[in-house]
PDB file of N, CA and C in Angstrom:
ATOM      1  N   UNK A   1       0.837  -1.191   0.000  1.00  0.00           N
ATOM      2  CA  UNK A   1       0.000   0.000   0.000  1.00  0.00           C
ATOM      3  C   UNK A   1       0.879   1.251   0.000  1.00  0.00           C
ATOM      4  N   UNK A   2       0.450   1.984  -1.276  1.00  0.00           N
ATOM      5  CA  UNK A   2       0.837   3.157  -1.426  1.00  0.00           C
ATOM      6  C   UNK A   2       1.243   4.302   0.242  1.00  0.00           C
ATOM      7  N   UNK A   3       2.452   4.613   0.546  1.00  0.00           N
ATOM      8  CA  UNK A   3       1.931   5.519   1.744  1.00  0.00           C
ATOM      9  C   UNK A   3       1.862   7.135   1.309  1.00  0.00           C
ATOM     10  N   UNK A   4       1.228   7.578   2.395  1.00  0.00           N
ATOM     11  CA  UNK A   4       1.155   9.278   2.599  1.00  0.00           C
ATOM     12  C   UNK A   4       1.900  10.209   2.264  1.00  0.00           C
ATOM     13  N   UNK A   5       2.063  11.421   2.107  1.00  0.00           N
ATOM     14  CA  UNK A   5       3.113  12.257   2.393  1.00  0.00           C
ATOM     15  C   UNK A   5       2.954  12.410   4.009  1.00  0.00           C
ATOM     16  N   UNK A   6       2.428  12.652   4.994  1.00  0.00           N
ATOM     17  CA  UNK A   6       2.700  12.552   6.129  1.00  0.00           C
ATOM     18  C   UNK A   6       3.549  11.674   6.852  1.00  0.00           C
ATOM     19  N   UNK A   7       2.937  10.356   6.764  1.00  0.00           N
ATOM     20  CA  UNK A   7       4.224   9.044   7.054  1.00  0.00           C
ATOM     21  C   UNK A   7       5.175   8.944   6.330  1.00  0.00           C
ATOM     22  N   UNK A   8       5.577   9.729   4.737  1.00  0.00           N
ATOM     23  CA  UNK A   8       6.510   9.498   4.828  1.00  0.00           C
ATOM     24  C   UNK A   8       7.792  10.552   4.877  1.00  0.00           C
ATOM     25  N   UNK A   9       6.727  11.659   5.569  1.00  0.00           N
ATOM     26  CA  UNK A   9       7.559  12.806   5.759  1.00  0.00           C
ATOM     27  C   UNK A   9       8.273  12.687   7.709  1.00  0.00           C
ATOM     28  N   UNK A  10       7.553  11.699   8.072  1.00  0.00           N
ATOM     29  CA  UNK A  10       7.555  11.455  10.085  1.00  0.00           C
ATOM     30  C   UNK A  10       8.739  10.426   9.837  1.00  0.00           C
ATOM     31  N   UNK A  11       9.541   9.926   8.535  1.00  0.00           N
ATOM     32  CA  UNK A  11      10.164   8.860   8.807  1.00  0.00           C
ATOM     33  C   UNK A  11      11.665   9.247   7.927  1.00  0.00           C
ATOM     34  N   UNK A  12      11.526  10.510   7.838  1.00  0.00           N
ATOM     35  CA  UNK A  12      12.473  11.490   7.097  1.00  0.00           C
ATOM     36  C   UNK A  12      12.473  12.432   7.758  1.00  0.00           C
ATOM     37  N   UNK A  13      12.477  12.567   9.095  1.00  0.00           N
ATOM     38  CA  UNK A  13      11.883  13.752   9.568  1.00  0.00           C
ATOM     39  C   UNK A  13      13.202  14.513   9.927  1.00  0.00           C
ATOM     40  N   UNK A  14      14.411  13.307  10.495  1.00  0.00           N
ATOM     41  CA  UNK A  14      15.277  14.057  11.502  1.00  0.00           C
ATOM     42  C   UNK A  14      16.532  14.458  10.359  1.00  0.00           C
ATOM     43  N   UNK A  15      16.122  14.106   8.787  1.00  0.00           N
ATOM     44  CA  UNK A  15      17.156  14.800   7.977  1.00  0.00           C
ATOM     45  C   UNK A  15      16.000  16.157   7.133  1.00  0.00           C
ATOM     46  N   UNK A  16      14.804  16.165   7.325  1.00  0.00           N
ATOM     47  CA  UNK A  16      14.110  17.208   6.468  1.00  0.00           C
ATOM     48  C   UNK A  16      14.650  18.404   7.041  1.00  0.00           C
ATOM     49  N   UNK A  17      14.736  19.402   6.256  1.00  0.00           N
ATOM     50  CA  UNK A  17      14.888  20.640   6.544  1.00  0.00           C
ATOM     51  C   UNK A  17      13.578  21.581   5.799  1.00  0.00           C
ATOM     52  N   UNK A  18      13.086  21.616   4.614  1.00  0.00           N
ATOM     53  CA  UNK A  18      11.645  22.214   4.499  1.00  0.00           C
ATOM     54  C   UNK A  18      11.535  21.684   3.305  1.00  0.00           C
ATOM     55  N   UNK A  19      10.772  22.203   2.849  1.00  0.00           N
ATOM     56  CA  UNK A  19      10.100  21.880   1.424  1.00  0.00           C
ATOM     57  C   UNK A  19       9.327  22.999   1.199  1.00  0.00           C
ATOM     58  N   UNK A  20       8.908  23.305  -0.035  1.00  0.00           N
ATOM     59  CA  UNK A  20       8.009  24.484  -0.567  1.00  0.00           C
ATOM     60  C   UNK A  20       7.819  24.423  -1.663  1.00  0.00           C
ATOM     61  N   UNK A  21       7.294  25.158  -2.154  1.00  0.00           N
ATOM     62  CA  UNK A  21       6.833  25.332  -3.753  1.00  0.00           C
ATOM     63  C   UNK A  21       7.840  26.402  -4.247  1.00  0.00           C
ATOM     64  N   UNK A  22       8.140  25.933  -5.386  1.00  0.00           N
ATOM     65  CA  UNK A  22       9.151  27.510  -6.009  1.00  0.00           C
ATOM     66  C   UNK A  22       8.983  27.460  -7.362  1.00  0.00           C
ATOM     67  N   UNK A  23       8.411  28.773  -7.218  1.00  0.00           N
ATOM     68  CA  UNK A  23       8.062  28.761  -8.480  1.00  0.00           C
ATOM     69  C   UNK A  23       8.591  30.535  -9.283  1.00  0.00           C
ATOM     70  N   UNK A  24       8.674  30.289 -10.297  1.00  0.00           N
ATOM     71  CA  UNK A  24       9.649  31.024 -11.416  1.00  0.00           C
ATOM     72  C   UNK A  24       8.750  31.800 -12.293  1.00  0.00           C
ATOM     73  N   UNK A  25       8.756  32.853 -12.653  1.00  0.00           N
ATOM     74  CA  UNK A  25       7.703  33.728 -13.717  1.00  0.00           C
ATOM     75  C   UNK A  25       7.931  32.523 -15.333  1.00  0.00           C
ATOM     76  N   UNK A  26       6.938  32.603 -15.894  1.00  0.00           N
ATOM     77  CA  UNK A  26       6.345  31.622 -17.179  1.00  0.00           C
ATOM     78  C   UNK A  26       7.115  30.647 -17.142  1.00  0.00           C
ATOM     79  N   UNK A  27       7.496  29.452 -16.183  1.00  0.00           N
ATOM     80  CA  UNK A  27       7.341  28.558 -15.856  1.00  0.00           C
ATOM     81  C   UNK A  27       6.487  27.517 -14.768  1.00  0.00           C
ATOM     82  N   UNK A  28       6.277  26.302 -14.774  1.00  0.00           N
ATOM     83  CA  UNK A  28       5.645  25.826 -13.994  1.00  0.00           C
ATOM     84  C   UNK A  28       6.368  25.403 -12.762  1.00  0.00           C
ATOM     85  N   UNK A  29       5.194  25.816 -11.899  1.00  0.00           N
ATOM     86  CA  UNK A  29       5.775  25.771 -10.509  1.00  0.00           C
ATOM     87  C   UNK A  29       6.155  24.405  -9.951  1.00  0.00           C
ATOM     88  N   UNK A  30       7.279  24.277  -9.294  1.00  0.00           N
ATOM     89  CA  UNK A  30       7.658  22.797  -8.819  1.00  0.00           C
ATOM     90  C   UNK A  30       7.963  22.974  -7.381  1.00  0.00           C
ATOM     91  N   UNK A  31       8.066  21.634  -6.848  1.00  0.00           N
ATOM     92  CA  UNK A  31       7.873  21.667  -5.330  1.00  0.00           C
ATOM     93  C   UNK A  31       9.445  21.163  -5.687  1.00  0.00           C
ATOM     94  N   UNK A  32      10.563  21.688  -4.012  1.00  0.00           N
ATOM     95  CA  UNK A  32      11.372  21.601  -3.720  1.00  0.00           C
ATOM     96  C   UNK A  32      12.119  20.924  -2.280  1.00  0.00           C
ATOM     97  N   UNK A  33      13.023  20.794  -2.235  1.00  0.00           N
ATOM     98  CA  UNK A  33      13.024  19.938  -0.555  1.00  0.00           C
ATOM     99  C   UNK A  33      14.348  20.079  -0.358  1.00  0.00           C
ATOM    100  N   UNK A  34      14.767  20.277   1.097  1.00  0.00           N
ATOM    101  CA  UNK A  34      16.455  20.874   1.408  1.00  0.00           C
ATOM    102  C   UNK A  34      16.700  19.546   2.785  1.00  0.00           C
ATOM    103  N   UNK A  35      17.502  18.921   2.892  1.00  0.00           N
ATOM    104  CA  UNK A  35      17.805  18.066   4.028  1.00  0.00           C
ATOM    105  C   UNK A  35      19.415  18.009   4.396  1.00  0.00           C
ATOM    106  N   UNK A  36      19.151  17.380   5.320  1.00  0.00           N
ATOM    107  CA  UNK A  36      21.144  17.323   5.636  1.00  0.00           C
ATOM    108  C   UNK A  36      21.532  15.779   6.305  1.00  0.00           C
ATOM    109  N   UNK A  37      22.511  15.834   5.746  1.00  0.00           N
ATOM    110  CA  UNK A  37      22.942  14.525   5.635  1.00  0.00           C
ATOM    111  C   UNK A  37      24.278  14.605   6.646  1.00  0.00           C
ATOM    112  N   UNK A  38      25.209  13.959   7.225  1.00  0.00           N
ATOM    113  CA  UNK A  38      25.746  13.786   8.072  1.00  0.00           C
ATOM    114  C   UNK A  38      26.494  15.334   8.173  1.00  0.00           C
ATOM    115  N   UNK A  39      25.428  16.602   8.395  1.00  0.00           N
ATOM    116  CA  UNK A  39      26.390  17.951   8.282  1.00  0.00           C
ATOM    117  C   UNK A  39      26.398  18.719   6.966  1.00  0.00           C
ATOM    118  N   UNK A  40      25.988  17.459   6.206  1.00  0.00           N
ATOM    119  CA  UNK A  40      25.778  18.623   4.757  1.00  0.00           C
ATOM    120  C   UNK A  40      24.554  19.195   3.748  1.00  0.00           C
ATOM    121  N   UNK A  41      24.224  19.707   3.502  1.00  0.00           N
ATOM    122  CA  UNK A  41      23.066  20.226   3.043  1.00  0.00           C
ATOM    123  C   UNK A  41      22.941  19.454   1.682  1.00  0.00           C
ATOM    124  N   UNK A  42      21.743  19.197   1.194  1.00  0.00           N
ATOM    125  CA  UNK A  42      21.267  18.688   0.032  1.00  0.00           C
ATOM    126  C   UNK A  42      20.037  19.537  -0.173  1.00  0.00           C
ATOM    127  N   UNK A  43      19.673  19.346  -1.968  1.00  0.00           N
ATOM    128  CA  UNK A  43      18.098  19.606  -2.482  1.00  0.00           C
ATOM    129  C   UNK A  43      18.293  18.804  -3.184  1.00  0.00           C
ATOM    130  N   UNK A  44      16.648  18.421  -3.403  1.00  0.00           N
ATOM    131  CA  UNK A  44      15.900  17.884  -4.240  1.00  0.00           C
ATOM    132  C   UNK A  44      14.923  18.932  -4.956  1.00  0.00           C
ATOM    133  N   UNK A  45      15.142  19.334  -6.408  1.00  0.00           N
ATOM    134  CA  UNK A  45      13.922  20.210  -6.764  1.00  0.00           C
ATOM    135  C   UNK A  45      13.508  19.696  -8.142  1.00  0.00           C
ATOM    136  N   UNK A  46      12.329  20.524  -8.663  1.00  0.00           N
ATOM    137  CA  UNK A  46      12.052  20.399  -9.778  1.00  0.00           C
ATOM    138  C   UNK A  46      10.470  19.010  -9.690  1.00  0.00           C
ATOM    139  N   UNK A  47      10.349  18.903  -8.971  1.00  0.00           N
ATOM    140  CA  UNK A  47       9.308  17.971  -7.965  1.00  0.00           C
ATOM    141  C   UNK A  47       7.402  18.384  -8.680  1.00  0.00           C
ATOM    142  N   UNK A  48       6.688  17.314  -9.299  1.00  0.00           N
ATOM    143  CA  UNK A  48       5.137  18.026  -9.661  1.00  0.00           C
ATOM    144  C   UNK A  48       4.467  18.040  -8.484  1.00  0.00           C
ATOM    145  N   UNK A  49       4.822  17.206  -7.602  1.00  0.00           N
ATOM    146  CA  UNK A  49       4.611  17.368  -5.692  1.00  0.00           C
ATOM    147  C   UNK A  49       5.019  17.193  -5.062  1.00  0.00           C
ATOM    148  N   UNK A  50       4.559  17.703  -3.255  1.00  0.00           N
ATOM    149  CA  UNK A  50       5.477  17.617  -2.619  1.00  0.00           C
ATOM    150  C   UNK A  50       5.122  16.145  -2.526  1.00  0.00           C
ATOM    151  N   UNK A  51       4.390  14.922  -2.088  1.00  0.00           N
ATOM    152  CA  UNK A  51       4.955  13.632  -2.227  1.00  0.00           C
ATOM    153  C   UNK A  51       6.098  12.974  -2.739  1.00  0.00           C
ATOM    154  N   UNK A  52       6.531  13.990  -4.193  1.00  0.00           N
ATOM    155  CA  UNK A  52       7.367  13.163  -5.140  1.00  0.00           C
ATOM    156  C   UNK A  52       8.315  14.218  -4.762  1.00  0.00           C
ATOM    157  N   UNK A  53       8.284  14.879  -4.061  1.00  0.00           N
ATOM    158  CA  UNK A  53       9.788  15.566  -3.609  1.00  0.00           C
ATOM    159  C   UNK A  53      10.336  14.895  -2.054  1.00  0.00           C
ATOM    160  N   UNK A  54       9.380  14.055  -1.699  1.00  0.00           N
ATOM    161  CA  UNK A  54       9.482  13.849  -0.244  1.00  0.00           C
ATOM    162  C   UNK A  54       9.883  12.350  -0.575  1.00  0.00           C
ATOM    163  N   UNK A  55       9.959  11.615  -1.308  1.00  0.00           N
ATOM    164  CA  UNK A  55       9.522  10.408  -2.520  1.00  0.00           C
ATOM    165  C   UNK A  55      11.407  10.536  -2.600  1.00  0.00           C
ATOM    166  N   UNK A  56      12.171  11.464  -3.447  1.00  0.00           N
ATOM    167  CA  UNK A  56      13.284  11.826  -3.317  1.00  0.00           C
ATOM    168  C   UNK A  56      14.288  12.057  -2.309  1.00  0.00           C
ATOM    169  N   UNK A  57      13.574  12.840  -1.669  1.00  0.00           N
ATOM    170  CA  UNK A  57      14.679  12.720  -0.120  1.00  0.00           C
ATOM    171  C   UNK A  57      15.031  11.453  -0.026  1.00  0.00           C
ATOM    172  N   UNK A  58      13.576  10.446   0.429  1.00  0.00           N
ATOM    173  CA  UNK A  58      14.163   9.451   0.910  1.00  0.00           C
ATOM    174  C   UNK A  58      14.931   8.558   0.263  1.00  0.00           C
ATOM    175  N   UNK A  59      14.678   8.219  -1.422  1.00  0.00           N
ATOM    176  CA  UNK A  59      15.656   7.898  -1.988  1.00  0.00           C
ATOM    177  C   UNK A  59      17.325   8.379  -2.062  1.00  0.00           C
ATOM    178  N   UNK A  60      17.285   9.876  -2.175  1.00  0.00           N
ATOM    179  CA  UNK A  60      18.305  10.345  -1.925  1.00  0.00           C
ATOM    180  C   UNK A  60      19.250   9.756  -0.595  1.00  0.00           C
ATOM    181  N   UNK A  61      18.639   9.867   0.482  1.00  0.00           N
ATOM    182  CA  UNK A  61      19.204   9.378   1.384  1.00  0.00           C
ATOM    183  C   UNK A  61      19.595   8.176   1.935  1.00  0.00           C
ATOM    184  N   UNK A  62      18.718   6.983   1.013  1.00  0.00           N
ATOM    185  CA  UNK A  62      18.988   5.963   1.083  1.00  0.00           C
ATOM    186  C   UNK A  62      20.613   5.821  -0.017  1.00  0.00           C
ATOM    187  N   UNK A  63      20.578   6.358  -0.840  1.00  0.00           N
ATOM    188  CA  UNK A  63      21.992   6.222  -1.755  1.00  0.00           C
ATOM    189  C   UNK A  63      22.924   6.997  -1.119  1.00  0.00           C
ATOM    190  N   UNK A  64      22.701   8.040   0.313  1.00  0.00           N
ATOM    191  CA  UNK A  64      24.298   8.153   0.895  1.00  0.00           C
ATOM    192  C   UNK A  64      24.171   7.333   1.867  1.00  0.00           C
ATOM    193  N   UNK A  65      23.141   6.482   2.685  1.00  0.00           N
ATOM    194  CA  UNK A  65      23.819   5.438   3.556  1.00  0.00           C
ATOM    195  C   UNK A  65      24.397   4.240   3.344  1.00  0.00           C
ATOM    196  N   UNK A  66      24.494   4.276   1.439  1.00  0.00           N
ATOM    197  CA  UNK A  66      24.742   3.171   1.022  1.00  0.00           C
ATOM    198  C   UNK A  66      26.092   3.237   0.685  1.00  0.00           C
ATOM    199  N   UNK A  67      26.679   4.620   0.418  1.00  0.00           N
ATOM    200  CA  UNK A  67      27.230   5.414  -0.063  1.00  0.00           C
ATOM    201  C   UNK A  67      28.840   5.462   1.403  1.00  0.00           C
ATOM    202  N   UNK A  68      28.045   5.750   2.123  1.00  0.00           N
ATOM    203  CA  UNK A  68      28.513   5.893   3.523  1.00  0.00           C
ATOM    204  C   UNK A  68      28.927   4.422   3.911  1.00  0.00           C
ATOM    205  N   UNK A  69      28.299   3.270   3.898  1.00  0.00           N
ATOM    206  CA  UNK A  69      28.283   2.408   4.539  1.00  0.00           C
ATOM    207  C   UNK A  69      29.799   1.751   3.783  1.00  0.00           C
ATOM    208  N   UNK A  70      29.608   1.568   2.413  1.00  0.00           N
ATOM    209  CA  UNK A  70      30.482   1.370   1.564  1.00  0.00           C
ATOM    210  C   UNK A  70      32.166   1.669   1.804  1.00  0.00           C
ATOM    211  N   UNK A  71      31.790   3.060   2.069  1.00  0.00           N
ATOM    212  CA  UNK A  71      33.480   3.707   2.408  1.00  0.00           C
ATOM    213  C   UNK A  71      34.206   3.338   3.870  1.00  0.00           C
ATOM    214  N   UNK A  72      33.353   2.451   4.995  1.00  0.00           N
ATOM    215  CA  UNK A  72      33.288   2.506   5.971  1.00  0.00           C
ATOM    216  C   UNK A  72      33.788   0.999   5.703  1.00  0.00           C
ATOM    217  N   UNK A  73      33.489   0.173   5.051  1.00  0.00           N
ATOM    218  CA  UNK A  73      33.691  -1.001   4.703  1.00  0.00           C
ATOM    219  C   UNK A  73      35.024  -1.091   4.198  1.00  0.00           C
ATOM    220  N   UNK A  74      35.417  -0.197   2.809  1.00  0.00           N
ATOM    221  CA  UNK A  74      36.771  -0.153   2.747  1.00  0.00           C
ATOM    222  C   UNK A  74      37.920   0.425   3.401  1.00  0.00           C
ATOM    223  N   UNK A  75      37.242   1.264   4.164  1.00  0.00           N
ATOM    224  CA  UNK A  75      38.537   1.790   5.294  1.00  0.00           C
ATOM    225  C   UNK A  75      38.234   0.824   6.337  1.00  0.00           C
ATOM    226  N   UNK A  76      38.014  -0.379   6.499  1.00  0.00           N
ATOM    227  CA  UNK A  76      38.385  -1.443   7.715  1.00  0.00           C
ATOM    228  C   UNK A  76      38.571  -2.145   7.122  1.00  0.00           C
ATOM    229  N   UNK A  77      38.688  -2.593   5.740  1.00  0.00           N
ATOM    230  CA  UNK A  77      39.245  -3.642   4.775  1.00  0.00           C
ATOM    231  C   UNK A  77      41.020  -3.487   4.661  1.00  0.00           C
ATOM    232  N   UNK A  78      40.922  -1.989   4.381  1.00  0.00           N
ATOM    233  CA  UNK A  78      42.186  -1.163   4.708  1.00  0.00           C
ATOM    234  C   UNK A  78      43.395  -1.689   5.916  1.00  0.00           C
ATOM    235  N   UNK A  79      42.560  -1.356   6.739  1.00  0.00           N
ATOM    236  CA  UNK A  79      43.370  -1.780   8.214  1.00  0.00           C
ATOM    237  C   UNK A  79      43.681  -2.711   9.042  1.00  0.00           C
ATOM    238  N   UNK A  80      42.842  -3.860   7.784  1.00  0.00           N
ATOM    239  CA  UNK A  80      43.147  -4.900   8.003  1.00  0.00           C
ATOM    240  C   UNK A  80      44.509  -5.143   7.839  1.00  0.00           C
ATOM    241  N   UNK A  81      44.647  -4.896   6.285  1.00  0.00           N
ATOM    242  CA  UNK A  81      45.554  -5.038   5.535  1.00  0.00           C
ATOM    243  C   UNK A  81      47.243  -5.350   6.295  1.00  0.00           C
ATOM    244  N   UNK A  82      47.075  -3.775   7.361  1.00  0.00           N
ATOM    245  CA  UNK A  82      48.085  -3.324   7.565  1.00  0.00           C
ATOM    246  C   UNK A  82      48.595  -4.160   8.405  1.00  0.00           C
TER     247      UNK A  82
END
């Protein structure tokens, strides 16, 4: 089952920083989203809603803990070594 933007904004919550609409003279308006990741700021924009901008975060953030987890793996592969 499809979820919410609410649940799946309560489960992204402690990297969201806002979201809004931004929109540009004779273009169409798109929803946007700003979060932070271990200290660093990210967006997601260009979004037809905020679901599918909130839809992004969490993808987004799933590819730096994967991202993260990865480098964490080869620096103790590393030290093995030594």
């Amino acid at each position: 089952m499809e979820q919410g933007l609410e649940e799946r904004m309560l489960r992204i919550k402690e990297y969201l920083v806002g979201i809004w609409l931004f929109r540009e003279p004779l273009r169409t308006p798109r929803w946007c989203a700003t979060f932070v990741y271990r200290g660093y700021y990210y967006d997601v924009s260009g979004k037809h809603s905020p679901l599918s901008a909130v839809k992004a975060v969490e993808q987004r953030v799933k590819d730096l803990e994967k991202a993260h987890a990865a480098q964490l793996r080869k620096m103790a592969a590393k030290k093995q070594r030594k």
